[in-house]
PDB file of N, CA and C in Angstrom:
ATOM      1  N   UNK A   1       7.818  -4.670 -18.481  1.00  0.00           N
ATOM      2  CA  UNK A   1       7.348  -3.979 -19.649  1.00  0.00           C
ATOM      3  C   UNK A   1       6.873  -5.029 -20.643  1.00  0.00           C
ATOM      4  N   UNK A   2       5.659  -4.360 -21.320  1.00  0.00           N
ATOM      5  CA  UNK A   2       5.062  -5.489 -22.161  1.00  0.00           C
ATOM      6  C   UNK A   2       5.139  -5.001 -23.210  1.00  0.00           C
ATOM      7  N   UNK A   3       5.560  -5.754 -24.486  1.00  0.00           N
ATOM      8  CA  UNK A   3       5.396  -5.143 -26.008  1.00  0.00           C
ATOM      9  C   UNK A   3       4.366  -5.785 -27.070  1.00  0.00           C
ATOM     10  N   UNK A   4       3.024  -4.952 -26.225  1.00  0.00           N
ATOM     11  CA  UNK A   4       1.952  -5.393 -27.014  1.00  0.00           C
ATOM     12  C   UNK A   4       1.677  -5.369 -28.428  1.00  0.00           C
ATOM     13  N   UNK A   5       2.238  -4.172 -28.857  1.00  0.00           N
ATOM     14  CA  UNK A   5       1.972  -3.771 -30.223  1.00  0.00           C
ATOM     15  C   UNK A   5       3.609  -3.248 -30.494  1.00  0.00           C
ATOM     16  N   UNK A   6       4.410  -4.062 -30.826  1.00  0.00           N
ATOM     17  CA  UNK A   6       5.523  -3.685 -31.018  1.00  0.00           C
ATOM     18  C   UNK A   6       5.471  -3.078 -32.413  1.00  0.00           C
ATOM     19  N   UNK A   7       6.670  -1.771 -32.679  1.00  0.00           N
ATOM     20  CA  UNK A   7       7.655  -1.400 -31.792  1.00  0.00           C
ATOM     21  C   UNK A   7       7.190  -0.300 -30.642  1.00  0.00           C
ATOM     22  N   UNK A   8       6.132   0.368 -30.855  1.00  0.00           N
ATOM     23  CA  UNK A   8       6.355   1.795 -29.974  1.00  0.00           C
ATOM     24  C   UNK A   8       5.121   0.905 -29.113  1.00  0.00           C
ATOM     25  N   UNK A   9       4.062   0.026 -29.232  1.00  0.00           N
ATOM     26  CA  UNK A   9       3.039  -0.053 -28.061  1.00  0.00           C
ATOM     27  C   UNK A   9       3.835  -0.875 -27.103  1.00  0.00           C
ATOM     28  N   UNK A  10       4.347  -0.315 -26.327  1.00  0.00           N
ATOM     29  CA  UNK A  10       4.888  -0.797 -25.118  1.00  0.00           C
ATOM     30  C   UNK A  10       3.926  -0.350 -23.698  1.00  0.00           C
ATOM     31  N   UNK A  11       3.737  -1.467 -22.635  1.00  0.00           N
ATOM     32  CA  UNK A  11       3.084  -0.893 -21.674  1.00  0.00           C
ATOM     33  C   UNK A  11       3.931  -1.372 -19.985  1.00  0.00           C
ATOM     34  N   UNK A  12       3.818  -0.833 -19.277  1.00  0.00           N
ATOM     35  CA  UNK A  12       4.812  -0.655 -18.232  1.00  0.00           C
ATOM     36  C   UNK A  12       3.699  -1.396 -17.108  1.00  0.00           C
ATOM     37  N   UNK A  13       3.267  -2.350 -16.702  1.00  0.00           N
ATOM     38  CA  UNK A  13       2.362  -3.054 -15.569  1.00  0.00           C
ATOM     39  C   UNK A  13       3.218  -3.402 -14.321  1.00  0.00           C
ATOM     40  N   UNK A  14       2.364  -2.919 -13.420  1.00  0.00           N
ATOM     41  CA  UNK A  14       2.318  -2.363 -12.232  1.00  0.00           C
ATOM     42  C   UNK A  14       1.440  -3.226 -11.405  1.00  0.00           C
ATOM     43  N   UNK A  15       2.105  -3.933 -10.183  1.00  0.00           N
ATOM     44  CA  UNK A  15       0.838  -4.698  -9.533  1.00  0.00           C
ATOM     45  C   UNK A  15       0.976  -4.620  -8.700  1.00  0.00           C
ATOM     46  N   UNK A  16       2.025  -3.315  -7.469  1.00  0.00           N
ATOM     47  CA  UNK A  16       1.801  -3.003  -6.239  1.00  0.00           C
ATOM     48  C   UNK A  16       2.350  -1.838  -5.934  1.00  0.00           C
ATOM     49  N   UNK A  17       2.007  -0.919  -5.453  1.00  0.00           N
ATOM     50  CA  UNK A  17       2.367   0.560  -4.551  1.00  0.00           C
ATOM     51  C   UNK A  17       2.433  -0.015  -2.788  1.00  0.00           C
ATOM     52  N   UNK A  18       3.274   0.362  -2.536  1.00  0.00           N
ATOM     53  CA  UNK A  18       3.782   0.270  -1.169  1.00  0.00           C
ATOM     54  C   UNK A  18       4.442   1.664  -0.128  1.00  0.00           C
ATOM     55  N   UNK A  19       3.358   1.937   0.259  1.00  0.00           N
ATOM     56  CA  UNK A  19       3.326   3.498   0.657  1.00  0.00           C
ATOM     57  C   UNK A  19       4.516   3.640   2.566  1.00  0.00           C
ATOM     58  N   UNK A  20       4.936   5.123   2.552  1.00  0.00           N
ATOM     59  CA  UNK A  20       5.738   4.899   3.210  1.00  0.00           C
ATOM     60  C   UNK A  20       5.484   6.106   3.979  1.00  0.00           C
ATOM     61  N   UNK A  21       5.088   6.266   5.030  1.00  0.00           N
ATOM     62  CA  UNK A  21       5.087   7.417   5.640  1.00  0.00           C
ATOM     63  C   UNK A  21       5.891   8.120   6.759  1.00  0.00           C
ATOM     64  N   UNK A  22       6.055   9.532   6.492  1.00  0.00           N
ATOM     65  CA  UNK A  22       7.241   9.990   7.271  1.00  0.00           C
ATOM     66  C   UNK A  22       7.019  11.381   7.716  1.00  0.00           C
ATOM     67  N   UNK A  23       7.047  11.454   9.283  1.00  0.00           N
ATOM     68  CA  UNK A  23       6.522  12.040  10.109  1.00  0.00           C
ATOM     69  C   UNK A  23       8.143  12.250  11.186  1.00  0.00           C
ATOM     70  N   UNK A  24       8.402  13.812  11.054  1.00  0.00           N
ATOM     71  CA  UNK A  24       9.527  14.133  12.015  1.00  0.00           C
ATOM     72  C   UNK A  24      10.334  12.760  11.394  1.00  0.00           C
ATOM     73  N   UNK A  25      10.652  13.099  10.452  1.00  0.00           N
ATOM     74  CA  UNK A  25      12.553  12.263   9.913  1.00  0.00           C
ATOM     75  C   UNK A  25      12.055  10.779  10.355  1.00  0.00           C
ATOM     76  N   UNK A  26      10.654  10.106  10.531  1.00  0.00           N
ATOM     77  CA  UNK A  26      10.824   8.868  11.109  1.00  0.00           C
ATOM     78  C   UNK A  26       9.525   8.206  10.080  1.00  0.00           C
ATOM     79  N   UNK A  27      10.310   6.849   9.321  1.00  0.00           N
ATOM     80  CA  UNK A  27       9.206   6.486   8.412  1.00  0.00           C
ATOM     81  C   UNK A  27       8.461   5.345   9.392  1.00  0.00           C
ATOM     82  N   UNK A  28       7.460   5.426   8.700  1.00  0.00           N
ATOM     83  CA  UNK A  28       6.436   4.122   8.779  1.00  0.00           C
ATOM     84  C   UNK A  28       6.180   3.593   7.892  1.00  0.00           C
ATOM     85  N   UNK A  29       5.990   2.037   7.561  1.00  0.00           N
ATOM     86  CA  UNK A  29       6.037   1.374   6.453  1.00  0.00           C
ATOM     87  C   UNK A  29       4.310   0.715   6.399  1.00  0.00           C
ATOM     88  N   UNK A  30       3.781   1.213   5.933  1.00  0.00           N
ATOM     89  CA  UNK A  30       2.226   0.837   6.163  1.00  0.00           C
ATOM     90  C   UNK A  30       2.045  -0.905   5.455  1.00  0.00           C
ATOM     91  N   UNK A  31       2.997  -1.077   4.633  1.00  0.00           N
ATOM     92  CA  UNK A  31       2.214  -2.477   3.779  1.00  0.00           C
ATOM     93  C   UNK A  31       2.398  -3.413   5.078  1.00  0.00           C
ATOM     94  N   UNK A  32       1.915  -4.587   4.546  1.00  0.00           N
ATOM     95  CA  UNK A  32       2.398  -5.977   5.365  1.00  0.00           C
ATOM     96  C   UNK A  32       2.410  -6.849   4.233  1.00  0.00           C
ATOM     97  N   UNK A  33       3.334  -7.785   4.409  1.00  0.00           N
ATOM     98  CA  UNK A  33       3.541  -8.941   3.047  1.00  0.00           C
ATOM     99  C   UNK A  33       3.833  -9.940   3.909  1.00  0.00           C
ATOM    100  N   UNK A  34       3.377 -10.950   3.836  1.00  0.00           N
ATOM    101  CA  UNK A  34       3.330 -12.413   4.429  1.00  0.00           C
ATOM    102  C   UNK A  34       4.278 -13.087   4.185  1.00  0.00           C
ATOM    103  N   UNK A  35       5.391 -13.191   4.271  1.00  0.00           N
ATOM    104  CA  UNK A  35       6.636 -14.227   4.225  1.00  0.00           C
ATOM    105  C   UNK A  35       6.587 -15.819   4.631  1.00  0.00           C
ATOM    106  N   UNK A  36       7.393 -16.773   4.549  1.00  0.00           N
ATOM    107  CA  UNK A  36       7.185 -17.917   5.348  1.00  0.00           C
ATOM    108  C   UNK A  36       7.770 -17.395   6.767  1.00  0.00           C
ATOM    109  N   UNK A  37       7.194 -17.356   7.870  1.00  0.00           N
ATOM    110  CA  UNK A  37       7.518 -17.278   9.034  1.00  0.00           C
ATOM    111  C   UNK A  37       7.704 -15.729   9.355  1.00  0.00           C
ATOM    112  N   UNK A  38       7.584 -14.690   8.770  1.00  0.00           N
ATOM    113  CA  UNK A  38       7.385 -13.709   9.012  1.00  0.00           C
ATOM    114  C   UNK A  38       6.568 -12.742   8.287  1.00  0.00           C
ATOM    115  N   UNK A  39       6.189 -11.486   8.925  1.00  0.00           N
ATOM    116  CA  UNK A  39       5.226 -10.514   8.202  1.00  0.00           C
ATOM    117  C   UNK A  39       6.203  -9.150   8.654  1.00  0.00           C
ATOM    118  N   UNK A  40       6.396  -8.475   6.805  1.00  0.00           N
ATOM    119  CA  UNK A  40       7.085  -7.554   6.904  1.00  0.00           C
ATOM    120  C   UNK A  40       7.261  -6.702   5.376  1.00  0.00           C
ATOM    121  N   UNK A  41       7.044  -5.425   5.470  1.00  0.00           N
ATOM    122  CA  UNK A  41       6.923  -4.579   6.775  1.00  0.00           C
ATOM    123  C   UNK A  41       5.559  -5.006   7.999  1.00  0.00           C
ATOM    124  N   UNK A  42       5.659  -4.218   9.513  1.00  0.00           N
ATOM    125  CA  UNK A  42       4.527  -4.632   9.861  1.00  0.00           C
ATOM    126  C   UNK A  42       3.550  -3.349   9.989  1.00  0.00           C
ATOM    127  N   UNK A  43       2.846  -3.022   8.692  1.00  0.00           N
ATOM    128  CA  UNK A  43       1.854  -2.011   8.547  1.00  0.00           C
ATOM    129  C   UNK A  43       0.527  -2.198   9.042  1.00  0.00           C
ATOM    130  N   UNK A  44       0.485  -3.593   9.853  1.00  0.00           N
ATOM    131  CA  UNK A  44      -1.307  -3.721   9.992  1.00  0.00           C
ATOM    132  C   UNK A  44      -1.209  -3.395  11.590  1.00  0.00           C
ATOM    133  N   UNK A  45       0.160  -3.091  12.168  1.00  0.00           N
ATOM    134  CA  UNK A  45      -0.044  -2.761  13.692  1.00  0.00           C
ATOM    135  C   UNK A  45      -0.382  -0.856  13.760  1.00  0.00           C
ATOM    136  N   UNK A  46      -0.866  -0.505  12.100  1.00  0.00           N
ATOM    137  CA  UNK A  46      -1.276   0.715  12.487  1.00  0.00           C
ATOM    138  C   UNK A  46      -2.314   1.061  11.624  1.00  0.00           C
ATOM    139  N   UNK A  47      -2.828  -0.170  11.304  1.00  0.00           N
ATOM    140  CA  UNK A  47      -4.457  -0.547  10.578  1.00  0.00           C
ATOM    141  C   UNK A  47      -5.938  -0.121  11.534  1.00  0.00           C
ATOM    142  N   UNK A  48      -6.233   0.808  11.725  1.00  0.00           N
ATOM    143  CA  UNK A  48      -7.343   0.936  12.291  1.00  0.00           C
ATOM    144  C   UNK A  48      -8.586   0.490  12.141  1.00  0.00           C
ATOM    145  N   UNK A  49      -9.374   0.445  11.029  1.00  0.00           N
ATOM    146  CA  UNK A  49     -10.365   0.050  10.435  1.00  0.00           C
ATOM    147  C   UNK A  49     -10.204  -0.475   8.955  1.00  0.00           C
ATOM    148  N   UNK A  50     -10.956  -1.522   8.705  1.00  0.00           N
ATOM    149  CA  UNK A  50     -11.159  -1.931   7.160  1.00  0.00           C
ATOM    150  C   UNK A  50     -12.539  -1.862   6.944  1.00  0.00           C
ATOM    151  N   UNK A  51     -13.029  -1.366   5.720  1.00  0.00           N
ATOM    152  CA  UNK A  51     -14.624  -1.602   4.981  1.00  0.00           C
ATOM    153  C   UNK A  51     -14.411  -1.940   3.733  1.00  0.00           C
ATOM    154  N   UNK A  52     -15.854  -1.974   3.002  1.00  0.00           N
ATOM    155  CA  UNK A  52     -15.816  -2.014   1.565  1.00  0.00           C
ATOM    156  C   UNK A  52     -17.018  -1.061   1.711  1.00  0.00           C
ATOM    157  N   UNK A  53     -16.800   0.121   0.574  1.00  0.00           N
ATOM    158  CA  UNK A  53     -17.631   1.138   0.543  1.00  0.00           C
ATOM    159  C   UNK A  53     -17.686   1.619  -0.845  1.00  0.00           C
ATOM    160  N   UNK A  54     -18.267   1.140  -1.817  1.00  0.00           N
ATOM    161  CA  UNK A  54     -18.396  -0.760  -2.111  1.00  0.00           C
ATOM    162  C   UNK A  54     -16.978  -1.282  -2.458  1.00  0.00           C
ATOM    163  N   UNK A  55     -16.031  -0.426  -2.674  1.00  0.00           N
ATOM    164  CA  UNK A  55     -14.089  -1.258  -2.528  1.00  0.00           C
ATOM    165  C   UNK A  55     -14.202  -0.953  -1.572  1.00  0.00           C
ATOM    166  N   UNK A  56     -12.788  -1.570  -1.188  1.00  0.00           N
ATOM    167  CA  UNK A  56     -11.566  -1.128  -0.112  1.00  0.00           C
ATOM    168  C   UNK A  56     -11.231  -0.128   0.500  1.00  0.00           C
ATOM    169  N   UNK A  57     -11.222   0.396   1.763  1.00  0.00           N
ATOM    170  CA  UNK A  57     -10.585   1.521   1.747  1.00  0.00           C
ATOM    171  C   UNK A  57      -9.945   0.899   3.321  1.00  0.00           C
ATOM    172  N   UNK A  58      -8.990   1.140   3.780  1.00  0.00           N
ATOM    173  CA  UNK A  58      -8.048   0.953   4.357  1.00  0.00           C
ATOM    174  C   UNK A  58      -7.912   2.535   5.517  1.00  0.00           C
ATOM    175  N   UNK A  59      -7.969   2.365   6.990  1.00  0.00           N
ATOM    176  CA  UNK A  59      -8.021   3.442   7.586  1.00  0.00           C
ATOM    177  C   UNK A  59      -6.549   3.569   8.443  1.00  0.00           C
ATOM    178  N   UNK A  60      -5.698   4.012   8.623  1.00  0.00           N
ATOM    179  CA  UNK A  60      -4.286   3.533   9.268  1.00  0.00           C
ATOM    180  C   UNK A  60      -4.129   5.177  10.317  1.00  0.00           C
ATOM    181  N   UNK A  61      -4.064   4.697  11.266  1.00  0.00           N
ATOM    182  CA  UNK A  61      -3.477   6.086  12.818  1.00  0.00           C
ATOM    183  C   UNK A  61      -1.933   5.413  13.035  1.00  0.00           C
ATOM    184  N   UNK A  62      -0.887   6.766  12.734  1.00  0.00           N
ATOM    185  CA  UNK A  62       0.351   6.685  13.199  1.00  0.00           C
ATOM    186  C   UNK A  62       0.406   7.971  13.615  1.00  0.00           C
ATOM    187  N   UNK A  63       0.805   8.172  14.930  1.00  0.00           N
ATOM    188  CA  UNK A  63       1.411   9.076  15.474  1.00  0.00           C
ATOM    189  C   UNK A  63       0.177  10.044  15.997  1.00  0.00           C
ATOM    190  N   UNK A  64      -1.018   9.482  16.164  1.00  0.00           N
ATOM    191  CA  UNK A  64      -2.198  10.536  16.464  1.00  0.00           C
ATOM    192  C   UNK A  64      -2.653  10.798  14.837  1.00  0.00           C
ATOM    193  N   UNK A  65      -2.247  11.040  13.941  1.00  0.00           N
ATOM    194  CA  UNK A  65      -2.807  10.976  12.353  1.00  0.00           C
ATOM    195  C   UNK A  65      -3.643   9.587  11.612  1.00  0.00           C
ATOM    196  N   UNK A  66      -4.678  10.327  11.656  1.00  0.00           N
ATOM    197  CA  UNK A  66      -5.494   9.250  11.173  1.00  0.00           C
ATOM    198  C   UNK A  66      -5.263   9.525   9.180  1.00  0.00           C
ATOM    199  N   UNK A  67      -5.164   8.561   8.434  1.00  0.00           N
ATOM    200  CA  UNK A  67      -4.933   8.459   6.980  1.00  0.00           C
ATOM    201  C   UNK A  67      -5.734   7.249   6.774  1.00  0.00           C
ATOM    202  N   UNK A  68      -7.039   7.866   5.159  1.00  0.00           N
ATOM    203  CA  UNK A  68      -7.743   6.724   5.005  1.00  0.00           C
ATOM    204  C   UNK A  68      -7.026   6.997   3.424  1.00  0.00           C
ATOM    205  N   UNK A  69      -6.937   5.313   3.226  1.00  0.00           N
ATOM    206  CA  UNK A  69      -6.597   4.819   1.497  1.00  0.00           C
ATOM    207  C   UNK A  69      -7.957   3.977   0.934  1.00  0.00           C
ATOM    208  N   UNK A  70      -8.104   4.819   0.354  1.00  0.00           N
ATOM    209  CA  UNK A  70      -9.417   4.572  -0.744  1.00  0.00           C
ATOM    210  C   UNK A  70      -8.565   3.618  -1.778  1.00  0.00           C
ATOM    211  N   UNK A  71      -9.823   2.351  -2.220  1.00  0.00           N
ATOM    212  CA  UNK A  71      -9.442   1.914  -3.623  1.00  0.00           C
ATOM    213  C   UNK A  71     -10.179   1.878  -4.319  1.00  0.00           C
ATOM    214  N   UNK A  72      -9.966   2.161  -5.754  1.00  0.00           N
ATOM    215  CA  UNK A  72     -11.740   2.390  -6.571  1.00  0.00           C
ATOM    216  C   UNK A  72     -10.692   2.234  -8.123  1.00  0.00           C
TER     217      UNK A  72
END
């Protein structure tokens, strides 16, 4: 939390959503984060396609379900 304009301008910054999907009681963890020596969760083994259209959008198939994440 930032107190830009103290007392009441306070602002709450946010610099990642990490989405979780759950299909029949069983999640899938879509992110991937690069560790030293490991990558985890591993969300890019259900990364189907990447473009820029003109951002990001991110295409991910789990379980036969295809899910596209738009960024704009």
């Amino acid at each position: 939390m930032a107190a830009t304009k103290p007392p009441l301008g306070r602002l709450v910054l946010l610099s990642k959503l990490e989405e979780t999907l759950l299909i029949d009681q069983q999640r899938f963890d879509l992110p991937a984060n690069r560790y030293p020596g490991v990558v985890h969760p591993q969300g890019h083994r259900y990364l189907k396609q990447f473009r820029l259209d003109p951002f990001p959008v991110f295409t991910y198939e789990v379980e036969g379900i295809e899910i596209e994440k738009p960024f704009s």
